[in-house]
C-alpha atoms as a PDB file:
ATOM      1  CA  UNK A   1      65.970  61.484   9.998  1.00  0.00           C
ATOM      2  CA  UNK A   2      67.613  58.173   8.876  1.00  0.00           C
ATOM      3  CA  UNK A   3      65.730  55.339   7.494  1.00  0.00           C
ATOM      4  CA  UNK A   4      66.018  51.707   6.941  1.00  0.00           C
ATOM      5  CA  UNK A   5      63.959  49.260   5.500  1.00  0.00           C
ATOM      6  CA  UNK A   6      63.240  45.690   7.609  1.00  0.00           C
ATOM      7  CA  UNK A   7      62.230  42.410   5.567  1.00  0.00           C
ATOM      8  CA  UNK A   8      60.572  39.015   6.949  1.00  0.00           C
ATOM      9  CA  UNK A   9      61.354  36.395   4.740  1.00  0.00           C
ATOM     10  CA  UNK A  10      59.943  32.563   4.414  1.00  0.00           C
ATOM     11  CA  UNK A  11      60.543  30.844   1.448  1.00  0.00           C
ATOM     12  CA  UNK A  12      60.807  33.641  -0.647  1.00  0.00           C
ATOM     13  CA  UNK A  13      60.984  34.190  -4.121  1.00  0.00           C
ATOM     14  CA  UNK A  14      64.604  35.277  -5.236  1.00  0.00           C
ATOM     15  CA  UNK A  15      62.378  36.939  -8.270  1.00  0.00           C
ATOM     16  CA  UNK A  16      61.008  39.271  -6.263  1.00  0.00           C
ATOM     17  CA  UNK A  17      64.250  40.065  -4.106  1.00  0.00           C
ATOM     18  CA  UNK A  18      65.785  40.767  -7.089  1.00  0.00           C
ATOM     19  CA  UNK A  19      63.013  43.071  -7.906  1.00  0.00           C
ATOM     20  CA  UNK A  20      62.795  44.932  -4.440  1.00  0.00           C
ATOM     21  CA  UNK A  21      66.007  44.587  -3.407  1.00  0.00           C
ATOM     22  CA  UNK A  22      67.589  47.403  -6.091  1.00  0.00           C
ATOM     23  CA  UNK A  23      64.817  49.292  -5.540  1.00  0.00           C
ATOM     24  CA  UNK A  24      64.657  49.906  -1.604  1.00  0.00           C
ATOM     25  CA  UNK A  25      68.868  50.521  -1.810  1.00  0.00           C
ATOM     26  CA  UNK A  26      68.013  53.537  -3.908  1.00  0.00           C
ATOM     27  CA  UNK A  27      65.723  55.235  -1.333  1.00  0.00           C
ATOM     28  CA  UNK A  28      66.915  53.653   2.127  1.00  0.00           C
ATOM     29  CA  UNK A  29      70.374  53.461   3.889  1.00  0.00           C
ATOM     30  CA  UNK A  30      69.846  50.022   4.514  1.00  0.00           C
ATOM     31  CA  UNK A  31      67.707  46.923   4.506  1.00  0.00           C
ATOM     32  CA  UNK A  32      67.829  44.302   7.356  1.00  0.00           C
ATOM     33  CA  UNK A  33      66.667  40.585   6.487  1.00  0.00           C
ATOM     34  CA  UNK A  34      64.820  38.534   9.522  1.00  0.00           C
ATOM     35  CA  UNK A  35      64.573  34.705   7.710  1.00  0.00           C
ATOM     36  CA  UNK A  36      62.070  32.692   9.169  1.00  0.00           C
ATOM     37  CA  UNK A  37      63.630  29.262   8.776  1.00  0.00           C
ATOM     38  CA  UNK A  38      62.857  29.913   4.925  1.00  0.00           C
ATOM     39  CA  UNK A  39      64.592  26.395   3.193  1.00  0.00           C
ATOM     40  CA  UNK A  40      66.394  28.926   0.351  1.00  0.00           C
ATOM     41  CA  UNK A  41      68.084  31.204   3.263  1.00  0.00           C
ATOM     42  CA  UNK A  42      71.286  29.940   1.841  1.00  0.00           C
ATOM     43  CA  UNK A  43      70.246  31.268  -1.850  1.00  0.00           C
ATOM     44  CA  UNK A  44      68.898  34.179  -0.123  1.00  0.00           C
ATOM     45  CA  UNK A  45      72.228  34.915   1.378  1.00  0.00           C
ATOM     46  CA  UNK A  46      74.389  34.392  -1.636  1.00  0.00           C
ATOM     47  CA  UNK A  47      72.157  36.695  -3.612  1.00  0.00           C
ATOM     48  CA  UNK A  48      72.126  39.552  -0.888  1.00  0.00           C
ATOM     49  CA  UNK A  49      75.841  39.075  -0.409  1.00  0.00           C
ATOM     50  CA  UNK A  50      76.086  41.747  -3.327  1.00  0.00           C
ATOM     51  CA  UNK A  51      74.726  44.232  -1.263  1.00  0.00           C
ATOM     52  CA  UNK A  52      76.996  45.302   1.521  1.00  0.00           C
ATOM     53  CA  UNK A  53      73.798  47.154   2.865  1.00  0.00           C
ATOM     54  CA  UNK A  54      71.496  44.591   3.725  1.00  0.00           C
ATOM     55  CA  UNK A  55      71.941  42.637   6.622  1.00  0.00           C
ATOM     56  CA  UNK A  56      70.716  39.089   6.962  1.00  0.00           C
ATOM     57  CA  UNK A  57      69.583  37.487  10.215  1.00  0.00           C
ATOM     58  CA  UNK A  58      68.526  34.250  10.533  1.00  0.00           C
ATOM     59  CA  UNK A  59      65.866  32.554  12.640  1.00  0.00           C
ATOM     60  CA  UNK A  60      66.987  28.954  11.742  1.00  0.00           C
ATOM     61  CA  UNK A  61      63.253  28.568  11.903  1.00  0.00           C
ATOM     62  CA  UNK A  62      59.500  29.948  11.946  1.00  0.00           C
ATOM     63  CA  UNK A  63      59.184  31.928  14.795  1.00  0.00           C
ATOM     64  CA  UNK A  64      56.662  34.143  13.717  1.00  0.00           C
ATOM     65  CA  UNK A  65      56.500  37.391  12.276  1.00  0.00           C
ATOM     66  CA  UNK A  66      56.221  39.025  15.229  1.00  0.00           C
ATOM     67  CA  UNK A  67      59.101  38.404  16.773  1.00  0.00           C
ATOM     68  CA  UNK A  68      60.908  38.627  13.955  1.00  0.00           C
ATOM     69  CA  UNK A  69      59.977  42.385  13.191  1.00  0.00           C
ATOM     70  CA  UNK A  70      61.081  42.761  16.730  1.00  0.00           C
ATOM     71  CA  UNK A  71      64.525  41.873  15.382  1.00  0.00           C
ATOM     72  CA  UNK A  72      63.915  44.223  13.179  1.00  0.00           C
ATOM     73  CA  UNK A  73      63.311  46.861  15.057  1.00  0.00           C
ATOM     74  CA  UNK A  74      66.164  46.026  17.506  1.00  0.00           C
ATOM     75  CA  UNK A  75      68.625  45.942  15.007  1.00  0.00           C
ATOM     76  CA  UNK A  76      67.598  49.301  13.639  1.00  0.00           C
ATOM     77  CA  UNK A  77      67.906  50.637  17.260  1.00  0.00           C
ATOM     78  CA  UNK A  78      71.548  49.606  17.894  1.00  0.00           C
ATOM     79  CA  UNK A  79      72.266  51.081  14.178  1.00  0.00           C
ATOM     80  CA  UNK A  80      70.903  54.823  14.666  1.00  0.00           C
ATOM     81  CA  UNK A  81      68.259  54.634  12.878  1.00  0.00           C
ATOM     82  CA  UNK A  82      65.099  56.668  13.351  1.00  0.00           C
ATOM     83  CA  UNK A  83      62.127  54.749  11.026  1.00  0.00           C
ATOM     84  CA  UNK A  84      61.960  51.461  10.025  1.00  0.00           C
ATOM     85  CA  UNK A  85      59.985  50.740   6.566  1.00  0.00           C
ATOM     86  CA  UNK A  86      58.590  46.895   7.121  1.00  0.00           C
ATOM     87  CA  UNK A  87      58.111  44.724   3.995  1.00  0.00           C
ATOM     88  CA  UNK A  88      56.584  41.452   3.048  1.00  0.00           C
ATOM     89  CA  UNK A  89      58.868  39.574   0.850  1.00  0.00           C
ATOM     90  CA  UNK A  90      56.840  39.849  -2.051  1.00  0.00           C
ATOM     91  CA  UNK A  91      56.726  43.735  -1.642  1.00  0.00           C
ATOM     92  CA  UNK A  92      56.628  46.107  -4.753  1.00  0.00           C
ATOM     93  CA  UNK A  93      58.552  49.189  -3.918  1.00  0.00           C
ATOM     94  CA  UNK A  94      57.000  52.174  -5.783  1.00  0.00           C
ATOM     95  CA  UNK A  95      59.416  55.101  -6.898  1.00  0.00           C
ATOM     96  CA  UNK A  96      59.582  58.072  -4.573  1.00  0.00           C
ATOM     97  CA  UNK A  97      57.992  56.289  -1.979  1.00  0.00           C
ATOM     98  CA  UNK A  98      60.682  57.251   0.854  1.00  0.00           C
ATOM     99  CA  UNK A  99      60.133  60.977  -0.527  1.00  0.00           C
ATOM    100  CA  UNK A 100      56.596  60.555  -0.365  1.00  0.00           C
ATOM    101  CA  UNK A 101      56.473  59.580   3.197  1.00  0.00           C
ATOM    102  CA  UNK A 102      59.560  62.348   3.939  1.00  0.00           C
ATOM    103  CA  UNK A 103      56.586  65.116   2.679  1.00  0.00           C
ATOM    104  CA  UNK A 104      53.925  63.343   4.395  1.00  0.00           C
ATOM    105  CA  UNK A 105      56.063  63.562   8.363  1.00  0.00           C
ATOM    106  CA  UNK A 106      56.710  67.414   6.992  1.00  0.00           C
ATOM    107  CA  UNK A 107      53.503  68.203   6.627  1.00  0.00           C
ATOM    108  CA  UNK A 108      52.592  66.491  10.093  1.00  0.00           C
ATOM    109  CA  UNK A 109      55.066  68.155  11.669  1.00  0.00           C
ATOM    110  CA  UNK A 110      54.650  71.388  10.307  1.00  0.00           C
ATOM    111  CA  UNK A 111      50.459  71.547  11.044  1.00  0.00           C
ATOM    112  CA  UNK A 112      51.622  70.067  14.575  1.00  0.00           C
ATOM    113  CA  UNK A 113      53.843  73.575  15.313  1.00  0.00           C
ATOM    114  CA  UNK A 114      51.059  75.792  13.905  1.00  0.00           C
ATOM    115  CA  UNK A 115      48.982  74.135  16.778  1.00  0.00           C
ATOM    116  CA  UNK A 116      46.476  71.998  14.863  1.00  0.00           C
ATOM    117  CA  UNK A 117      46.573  68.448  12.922  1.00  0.00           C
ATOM    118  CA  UNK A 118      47.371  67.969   9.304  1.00  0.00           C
ATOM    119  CA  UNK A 119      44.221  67.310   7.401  1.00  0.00           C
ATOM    120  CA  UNK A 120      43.272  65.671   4.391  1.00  0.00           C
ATOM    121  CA  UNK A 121      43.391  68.990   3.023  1.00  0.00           C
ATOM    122  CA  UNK A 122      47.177  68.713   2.873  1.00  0.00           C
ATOM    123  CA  UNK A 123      48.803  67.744  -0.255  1.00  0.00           C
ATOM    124  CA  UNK A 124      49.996  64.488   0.846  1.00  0.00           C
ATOM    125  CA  UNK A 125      48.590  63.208   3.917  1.00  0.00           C
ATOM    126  CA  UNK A 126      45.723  61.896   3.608  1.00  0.00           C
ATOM    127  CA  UNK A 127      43.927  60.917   7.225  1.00  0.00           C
ATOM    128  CA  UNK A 128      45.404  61.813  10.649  1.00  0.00           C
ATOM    129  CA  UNK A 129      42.659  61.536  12.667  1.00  0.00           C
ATOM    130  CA  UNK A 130      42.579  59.795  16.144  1.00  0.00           C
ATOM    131  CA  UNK A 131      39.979  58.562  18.586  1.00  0.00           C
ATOM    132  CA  UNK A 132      40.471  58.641  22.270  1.00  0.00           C
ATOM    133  CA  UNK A 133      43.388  60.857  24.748  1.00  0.00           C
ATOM    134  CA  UNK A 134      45.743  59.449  22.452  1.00  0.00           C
ATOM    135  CA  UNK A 135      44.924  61.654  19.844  1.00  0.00           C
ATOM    136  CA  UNK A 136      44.738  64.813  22.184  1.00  0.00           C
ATOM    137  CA  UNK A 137      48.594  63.537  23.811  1.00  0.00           C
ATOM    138  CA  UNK A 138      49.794  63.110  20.340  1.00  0.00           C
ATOM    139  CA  UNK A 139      48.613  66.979  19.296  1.00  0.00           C
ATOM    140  CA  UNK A 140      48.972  68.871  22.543  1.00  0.00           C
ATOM    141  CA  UNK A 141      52.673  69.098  22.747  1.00  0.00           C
ATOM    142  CA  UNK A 142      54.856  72.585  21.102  1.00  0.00           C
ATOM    143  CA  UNK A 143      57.133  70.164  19.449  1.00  0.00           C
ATOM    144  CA  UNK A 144      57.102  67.986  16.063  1.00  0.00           C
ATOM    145  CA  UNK A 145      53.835  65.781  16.031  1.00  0.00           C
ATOM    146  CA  UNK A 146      54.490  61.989  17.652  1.00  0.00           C
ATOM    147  CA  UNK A 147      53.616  60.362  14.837  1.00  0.00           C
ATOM    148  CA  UNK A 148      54.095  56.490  14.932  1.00  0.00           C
ATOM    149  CA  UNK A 149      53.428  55.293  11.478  1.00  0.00           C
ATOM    150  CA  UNK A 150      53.422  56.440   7.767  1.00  0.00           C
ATOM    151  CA  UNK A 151      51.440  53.881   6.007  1.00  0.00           C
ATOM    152  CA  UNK A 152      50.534  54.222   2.475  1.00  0.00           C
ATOM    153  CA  UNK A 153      47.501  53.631  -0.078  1.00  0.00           C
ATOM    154  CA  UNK A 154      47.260  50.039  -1.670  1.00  0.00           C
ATOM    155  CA  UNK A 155      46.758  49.093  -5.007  1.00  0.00           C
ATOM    156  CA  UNK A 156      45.088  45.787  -5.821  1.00  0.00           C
ATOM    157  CA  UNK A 157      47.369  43.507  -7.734  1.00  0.00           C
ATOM    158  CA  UNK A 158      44.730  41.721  -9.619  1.00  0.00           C
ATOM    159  CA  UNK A 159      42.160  44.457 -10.249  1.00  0.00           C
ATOM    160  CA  UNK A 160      43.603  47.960  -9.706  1.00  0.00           C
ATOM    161  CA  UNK A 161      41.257  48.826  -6.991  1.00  0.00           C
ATOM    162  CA  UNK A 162      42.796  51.272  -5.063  1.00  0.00           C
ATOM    163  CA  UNK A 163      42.167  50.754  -0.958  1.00  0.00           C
ATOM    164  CA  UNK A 164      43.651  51.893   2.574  1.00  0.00           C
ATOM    165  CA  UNK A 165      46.106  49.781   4.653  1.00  0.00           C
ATOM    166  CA  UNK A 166      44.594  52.293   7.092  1.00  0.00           C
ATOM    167  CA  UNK A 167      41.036  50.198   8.023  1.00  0.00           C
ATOM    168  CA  UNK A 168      40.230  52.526  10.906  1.00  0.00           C
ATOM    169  CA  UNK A 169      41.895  55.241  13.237  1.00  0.00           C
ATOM    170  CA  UNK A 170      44.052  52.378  15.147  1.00  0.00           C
ATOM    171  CA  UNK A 171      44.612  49.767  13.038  1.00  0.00           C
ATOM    172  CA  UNK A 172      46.725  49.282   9.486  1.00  0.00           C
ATOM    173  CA  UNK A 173      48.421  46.622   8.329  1.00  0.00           C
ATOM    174  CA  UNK A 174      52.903  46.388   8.335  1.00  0.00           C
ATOM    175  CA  UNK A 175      53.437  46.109   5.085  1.00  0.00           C
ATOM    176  CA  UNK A 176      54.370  49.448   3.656  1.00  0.00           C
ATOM    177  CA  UNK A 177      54.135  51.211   6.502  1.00  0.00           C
ATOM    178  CA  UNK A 178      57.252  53.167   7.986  1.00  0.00           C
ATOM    179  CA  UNK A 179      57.409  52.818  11.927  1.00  0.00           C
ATOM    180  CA  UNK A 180      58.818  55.313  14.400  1.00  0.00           C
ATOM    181  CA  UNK A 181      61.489  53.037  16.085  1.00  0.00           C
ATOM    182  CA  UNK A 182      61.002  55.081  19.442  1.00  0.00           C
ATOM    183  CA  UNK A 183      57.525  54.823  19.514  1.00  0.00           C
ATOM    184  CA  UNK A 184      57.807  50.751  19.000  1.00  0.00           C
ATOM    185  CA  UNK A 185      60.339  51.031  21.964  1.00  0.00           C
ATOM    186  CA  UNK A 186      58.224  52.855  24.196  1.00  0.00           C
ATOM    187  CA  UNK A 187      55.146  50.645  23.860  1.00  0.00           C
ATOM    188  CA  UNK A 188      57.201  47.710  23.874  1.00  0.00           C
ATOM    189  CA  UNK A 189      57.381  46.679  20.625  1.00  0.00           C
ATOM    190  CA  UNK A 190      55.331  43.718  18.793  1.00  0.00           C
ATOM    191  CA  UNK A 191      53.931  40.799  20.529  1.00  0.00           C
ATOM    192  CA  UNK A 192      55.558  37.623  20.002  1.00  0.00           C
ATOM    193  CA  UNK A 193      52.629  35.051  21.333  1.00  0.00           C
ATOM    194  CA  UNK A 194      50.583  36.422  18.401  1.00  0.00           C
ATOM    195  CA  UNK A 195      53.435  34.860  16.003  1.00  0.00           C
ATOM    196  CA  UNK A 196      51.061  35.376  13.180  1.00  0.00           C
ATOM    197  CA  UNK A 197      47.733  37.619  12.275  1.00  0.00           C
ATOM    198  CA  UNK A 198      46.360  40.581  14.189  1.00  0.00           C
ATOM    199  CA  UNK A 199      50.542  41.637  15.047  1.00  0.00           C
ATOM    200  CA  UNK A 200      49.845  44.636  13.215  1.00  0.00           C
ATOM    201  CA  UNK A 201      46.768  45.601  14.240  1.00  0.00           C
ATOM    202  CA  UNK A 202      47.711  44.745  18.130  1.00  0.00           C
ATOM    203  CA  UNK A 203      50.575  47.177  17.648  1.00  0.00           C
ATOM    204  CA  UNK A 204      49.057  49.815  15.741  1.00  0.00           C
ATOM    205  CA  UNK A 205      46.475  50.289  18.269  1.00  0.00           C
ATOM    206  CA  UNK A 206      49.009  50.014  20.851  1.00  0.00           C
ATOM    207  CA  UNK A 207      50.652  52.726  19.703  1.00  0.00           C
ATOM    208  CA  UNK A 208      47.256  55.040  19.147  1.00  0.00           C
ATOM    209  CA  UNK A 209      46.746  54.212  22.876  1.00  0.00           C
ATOM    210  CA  UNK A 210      50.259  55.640  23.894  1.00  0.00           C
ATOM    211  CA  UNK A 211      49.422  58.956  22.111  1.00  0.00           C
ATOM    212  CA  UNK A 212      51.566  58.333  18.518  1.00  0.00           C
ATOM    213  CA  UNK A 213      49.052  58.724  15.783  1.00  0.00           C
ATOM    214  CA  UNK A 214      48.580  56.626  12.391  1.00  0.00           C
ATOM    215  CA  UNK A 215      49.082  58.889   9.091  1.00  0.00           C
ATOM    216  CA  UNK A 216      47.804  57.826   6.114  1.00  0.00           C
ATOM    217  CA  UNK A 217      49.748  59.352   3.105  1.00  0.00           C
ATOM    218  CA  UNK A 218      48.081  59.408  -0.572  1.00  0.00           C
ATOM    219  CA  UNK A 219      51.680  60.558  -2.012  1.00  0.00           C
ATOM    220  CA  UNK A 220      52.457  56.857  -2.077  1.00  0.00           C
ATOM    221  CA  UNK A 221      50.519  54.064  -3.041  1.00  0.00           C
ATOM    222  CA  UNK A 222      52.006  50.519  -3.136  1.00  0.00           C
ATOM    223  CA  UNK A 223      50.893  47.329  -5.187  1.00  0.00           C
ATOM    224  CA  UNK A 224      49.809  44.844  -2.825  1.00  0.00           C
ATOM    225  CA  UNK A 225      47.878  41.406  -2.746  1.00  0.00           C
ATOM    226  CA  UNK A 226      46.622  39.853   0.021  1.00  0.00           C
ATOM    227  CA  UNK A 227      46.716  36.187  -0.856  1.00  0.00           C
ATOM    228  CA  UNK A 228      43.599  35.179  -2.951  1.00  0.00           C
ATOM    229  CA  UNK A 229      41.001  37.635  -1.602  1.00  0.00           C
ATOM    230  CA  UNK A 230      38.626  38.780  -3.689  1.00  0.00           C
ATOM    231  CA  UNK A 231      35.290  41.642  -2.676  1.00  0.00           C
ATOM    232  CA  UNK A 232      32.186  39.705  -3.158  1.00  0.00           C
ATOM    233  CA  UNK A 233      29.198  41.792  -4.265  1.00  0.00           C
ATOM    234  CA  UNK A 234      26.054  41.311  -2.495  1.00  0.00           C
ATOM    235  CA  UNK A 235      24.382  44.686  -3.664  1.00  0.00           C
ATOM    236  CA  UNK A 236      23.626  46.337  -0.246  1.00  0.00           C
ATOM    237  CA  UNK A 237      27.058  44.709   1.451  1.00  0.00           C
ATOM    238  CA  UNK A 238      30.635  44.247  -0.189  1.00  0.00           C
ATOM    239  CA  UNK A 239      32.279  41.709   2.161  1.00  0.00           C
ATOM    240  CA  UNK A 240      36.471  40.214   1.720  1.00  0.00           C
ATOM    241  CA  UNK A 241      36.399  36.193   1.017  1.00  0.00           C
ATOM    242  CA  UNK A 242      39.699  36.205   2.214  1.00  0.00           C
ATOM    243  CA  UNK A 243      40.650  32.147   0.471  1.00  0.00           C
ATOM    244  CA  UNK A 244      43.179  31.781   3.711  1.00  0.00           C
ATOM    245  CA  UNK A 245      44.666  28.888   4.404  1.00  0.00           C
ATOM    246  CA  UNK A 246      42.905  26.627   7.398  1.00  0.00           C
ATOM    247  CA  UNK A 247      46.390  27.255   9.554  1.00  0.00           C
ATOM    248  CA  UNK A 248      45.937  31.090   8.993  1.00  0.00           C
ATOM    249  CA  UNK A 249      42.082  30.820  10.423  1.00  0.00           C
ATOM    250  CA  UNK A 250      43.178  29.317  13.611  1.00  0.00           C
ATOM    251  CA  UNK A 251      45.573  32.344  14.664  1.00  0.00           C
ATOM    252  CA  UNK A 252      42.922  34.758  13.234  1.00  0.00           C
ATOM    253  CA  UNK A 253      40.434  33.582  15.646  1.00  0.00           C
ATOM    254  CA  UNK A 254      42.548  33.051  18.727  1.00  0.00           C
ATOM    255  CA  UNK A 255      44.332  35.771  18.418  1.00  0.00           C
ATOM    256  CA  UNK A 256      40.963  38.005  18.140  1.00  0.00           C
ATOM    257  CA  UNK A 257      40.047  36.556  21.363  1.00  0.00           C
ATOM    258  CA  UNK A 258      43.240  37.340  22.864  1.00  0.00           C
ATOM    259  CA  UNK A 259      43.700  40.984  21.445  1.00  0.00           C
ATOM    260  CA  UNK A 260      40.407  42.438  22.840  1.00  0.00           C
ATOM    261  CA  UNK A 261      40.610  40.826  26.036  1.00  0.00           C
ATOM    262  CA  UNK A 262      44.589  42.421  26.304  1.00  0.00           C
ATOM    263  CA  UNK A 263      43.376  45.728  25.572  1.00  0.00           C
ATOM    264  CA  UNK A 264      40.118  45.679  27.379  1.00  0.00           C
ATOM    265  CA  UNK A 265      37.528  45.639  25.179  1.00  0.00           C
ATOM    266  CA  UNK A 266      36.561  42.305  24.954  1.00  0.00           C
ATOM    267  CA  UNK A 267      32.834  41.484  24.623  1.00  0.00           C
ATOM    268  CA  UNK A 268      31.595  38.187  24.412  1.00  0.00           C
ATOM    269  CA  UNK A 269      28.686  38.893  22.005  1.00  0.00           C
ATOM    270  CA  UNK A 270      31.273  40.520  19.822  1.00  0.00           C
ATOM    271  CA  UNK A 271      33.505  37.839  19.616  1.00  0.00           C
ATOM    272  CA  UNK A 272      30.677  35.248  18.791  1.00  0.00           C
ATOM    273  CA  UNK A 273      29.159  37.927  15.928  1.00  0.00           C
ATOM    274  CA  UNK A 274      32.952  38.311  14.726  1.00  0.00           C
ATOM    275  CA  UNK A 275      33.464  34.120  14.148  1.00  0.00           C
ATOM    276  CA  UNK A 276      29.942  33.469  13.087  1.00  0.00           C
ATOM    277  CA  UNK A 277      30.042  36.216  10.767  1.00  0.00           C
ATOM    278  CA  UNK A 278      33.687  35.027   9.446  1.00  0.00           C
ATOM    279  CA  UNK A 279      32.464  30.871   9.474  1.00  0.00           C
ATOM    280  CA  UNK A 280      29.715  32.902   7.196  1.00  0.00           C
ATOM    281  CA  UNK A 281      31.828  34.300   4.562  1.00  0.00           C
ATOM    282  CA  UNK A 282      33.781  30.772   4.139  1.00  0.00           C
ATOM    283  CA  UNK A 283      31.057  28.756   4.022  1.00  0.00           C
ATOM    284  CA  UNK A 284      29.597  30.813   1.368  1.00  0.00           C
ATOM    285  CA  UNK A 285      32.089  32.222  -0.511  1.00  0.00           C
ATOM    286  CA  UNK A 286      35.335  29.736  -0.181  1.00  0.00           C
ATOM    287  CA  UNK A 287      36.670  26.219  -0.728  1.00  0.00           C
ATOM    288  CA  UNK A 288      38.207  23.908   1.792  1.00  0.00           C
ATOM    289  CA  UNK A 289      35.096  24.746   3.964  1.00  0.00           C
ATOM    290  CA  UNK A 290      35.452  21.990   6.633  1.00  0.00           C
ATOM    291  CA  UNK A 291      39.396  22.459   6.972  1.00  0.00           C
ATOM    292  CA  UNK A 292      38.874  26.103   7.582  1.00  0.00           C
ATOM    293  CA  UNK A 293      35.962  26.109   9.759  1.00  0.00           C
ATOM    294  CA  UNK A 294      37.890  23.444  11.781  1.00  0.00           C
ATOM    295  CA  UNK A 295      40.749  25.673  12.350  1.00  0.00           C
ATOM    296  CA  UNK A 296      38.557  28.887  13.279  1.00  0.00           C
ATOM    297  CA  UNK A 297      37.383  26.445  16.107  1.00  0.00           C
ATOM    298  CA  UNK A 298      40.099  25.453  17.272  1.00  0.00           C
ATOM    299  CA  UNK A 299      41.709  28.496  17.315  1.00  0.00           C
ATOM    300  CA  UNK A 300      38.638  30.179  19.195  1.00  0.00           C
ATOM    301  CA  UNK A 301      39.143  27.020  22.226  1.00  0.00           C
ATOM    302  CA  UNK A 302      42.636  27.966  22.092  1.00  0.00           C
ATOM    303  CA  UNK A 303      41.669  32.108  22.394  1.00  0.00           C
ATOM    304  CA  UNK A 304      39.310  31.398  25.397  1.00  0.00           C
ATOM    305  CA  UNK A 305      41.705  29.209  27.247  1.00  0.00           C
ATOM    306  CA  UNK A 306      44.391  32.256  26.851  1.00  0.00           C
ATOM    307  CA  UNK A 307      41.555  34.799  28.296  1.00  0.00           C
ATOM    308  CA  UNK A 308      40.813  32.203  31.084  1.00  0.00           C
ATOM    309  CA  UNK A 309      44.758  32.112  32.157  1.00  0.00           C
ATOM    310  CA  UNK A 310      45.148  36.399  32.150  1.00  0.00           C
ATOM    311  CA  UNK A 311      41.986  36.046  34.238  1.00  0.00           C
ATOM    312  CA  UNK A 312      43.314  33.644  36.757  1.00  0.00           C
ATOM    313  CA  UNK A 313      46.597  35.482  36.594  1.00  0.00           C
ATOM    314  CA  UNK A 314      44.999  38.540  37.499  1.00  0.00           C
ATOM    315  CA  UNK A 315      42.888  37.203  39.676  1.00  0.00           C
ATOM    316  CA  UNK A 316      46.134  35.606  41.781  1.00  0.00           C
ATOM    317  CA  UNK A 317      47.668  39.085  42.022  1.00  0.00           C
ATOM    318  CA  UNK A 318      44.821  41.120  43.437  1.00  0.00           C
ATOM    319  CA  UNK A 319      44.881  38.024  45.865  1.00  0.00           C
ATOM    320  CA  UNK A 320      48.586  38.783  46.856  1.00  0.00           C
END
């Protein structure tokens, strides 16, 4: 089973190359760098030009982290390799992480030939469960168990709350998690009109869908930071204030839109809870209110007018 690691970068900081660089080299057999039109790629170059394992590709500008983990993906394809571990830029590499996830696909594959699915009995993984045929697909072959990602426990940064990058049995976030490059191949890999926000979750439940479940594996567990959220305690209720920036609302809500509609659960009184509830949580718990409630607009308008095109596209083909 051969591994590499994949890396979006924009803008990074060389500090925390330098940090995460060393440390994926010791556990992977290489790291490939997508640059997102970053305006230190040059820096970013010189420094990784020390490393005659990574590999740095460059966008020559931002187009989107979804296409660019496509890259990824394709370049670990051409090279052999089997799993891909994706990375923010910023990403703290934990020791023994590459071993953790190595015991985690054993134990998978190992409950998988005895006929059932690894628990969170087992030593290391953690949750296995699936909803849906997918799940049954996934478990009913005699072989090794399709599993289509490893992803691992977070840590809080700030706090040192402990929480899953797993949020439900189809959906957990890139970063940290370690992909199974034939399953991304055979559902077609990430979507690139999403660019940014809900690429993960699109995929992961993508690949649920197709039959490759999502493992969650308490062996490893990753410092992480998702910009300036923060839990706010309201006693009965514990919602995220997320604090992201107005640009990031817009994709958030039109890519919501978009999502559900593409994978055919879309619900119009769910989408309209799902903003509201959102324009909630920023008006209440977050600054630059009017910039951000803006952008969720607009990017909602922009969501609808994407469902209204698939629905005139399909309605033009069952016309043919």
């Amino acid at each position: 089973m051969r591994i590499a690691a994949g890396m979006v970068t924009f803008n990074p900081s060389l500090d925390d190359l330098r940090g995460s660089v060393p440390a994926l080299l010791k556990q992977v057999e290489a790291l490939v760098i997508v640059d997102n039109g970053s305006k230190n790629v040059d820096k970013v170059a010189d420094f990784v030009a020390a490393y005659p394992q990574v590999t740095l590709l460059r966008n020559g500008k931002n187009l989107g982290v979804a296409l660019a983990l496509n890259r990824i993906f394709e370049w670990a394809e051409k090279a052999g390799f089997d799993w891909v571990l994706t990375l923010d830029d910023d990403s703290e590499i934990p020791d023994g992480m590459i071993d953790g996830y190595r015991r985690c696909l054993k134990d998978q594959d190992d409950a998988a030939a005895m006929g059932v699915g690894a628990s969170s009995d087992s030593a290391d993984v953690l949750d296995s469960t699936n909803s849906g045929n997918g799940s049954k697909r996934a478990n009913d072959s005699n072989g090794p168990s399709r599993v289509g990602i490893v992803c691992p426990l977070l840590i809080n940064r700030k706090d040192g709350t402990v929480f899953h990058s797993k949020r439900s049995n189809d959906e957990c976030i890139t970063s940290g998690s370690l992909t199974n490059v034939a399953a991304w191949r055979a559902i077609g890999g990430f979507d690139d009109w999403l660019f940014i926000d809900g690429v993960d979750f699109d995929f992961s439940r993508r690949l649920v869908a197709a039959g490759y479940p999502i493992v969650e594996c308490k062996a490893v567990v990753m410092p992480h930071q998702i910009g300036e959220s923060r839990t706010v305690n309201l006693g009965f209720k514990h919602p995220i204030a997320w604090n992201h920036a107005p640009f990031r609302w817009y994709y958030i809500e039109r890519n919501a839109l978009y999502i559900d509609k593409k994978l055919g659960v879309y619900s119009w009184f769910h989408a309209v809870a799902r903003i509201v509830g959102d324009a909630l949580i920023v008006l209440l718990f977050e600054r630059d209110k009017a910039k951000k409630i803006g952008a969720m607009l607009r990017g909602w308008r922009a969501g609808k007018r994407k469902i209204r095109g698939m629905n005139a596209s399909k309605d033009a083909k069952r016309e043919r």
